[in-house]
Protein backbone atom coordinates (compact mmCIF):
# COMPACT_ATOMS: atom_id res chain seq x y z
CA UNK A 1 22.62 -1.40 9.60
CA UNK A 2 20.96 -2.73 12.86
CA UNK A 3 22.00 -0.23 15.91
CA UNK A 4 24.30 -2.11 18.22
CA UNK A 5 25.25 0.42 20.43
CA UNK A 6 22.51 3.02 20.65
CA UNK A 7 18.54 2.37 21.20
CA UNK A 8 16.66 2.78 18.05
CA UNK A 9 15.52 6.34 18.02
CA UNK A 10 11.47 5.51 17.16
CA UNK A 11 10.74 9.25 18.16
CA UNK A 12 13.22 10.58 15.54
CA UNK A 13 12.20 7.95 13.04
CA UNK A 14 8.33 8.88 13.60
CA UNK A 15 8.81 12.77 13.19
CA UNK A 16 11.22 12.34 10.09
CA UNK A 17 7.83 10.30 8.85
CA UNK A 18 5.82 13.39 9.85
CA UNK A 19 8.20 15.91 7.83
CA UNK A 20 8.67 13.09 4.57
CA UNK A 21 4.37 13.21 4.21
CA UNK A 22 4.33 9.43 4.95
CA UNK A 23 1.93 9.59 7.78
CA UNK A 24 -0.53 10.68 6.32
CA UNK A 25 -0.49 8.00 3.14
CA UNK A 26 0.04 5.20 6.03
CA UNK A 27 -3.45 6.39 7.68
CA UNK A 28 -5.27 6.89 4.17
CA UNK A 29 -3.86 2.79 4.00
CA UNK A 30 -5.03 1.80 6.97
CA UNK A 31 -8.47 2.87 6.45
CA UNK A 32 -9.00 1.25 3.26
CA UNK A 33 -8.15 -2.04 4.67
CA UNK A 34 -10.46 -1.03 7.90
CA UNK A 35 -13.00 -0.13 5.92
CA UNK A 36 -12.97 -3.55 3.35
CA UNK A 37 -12.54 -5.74 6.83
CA UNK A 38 -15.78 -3.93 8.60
CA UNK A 39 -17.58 -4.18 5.18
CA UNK A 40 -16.22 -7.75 4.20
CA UNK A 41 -17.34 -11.45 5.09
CA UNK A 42 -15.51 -13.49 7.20
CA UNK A 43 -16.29 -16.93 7.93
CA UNK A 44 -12.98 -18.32 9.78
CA UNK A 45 -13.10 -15.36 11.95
CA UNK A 46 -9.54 -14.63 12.32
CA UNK A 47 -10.55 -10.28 11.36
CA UNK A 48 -9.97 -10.32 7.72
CA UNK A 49 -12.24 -9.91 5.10
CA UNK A 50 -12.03 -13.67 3.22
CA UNK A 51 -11.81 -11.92 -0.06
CA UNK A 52 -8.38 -9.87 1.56
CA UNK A 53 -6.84 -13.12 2.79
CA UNK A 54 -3.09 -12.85 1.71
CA UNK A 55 -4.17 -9.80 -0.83
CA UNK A 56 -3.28 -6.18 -0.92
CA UNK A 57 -5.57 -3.52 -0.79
CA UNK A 58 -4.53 -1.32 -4.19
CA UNK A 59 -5.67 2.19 -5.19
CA UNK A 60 -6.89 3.24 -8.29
CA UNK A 61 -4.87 6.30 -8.04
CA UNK A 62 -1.45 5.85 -6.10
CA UNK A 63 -1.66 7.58 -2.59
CA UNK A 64 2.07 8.54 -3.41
CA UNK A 65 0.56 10.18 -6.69
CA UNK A 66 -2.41 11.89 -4.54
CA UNK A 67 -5.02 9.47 -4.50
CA UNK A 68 -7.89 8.99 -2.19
CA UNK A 69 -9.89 6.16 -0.86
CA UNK A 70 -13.03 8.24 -2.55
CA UNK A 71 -11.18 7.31 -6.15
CA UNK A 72 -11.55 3.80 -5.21
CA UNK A 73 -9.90 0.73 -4.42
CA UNK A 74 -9.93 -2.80 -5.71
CA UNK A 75 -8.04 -6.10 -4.13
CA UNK A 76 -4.89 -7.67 -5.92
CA UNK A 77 -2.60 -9.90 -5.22
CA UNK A 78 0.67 -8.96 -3.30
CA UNK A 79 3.20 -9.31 -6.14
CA UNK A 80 0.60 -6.68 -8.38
CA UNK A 81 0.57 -4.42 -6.46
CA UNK A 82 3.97 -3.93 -5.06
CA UNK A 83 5.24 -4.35 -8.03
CA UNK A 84 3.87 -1.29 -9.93
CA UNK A 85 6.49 0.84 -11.73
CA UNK A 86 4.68 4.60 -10.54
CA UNK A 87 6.90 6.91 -12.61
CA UNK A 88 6.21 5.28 -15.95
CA UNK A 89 2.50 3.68 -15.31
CA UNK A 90 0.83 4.17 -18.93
CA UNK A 91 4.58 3.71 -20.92
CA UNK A 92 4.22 0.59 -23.18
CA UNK A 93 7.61 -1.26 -24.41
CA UNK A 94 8.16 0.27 -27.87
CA UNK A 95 11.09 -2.29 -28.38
CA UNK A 96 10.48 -5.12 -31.26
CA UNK A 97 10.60 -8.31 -31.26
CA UNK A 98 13.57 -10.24 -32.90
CA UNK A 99 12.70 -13.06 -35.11
């Protein structure tokens, strides 16, 4: 719900972020993509690596699980890698199929 009458408390928002452990995945993020657009070509210029255009930067072992950057990373597409079920990564469907 948008805030109509009050300013948008950013300070409150930020430190709840701070207390939640978020900050610190956010940075771990942000250096990963840094680190890939230093590293990365890029011929039109515009600051990304060409290989990240309109790609996410995925871990190989979920920063909300307690990965690192050092565990490596890879690039996939958007839809991949946002759409990762965390809690049940190596369960397979067991279910068969009808006939």
């Amino acid at each position: 719900m948008p805030y109509t009458k009050s300013p948008r408390p950013y300070k409150h928002e930020y430190q709840m972020q701070l207390r939640r452990g978020e900050h610190e995945g956010r940075m771990e993020r942000q250096r990963a993509r840094r680190k890939m657009d230093k590293e990365g070509r890029d011929a039109n210029k515009d600051g990304r690596a060409d290989k990240r255009e309109g790609k996410d930067i995925a871990h190989k072992k979920h920063i909300s699980k307690g990965g690192k950057n050092s565990d490596g990373v890879s690039v996939q597409s958007r839809s991949r890698n946002r759409s990762n079920n965390r809690q049940n990564e190596k369960k397979k469907s067991t279910k068969k199929k009808r006939r």
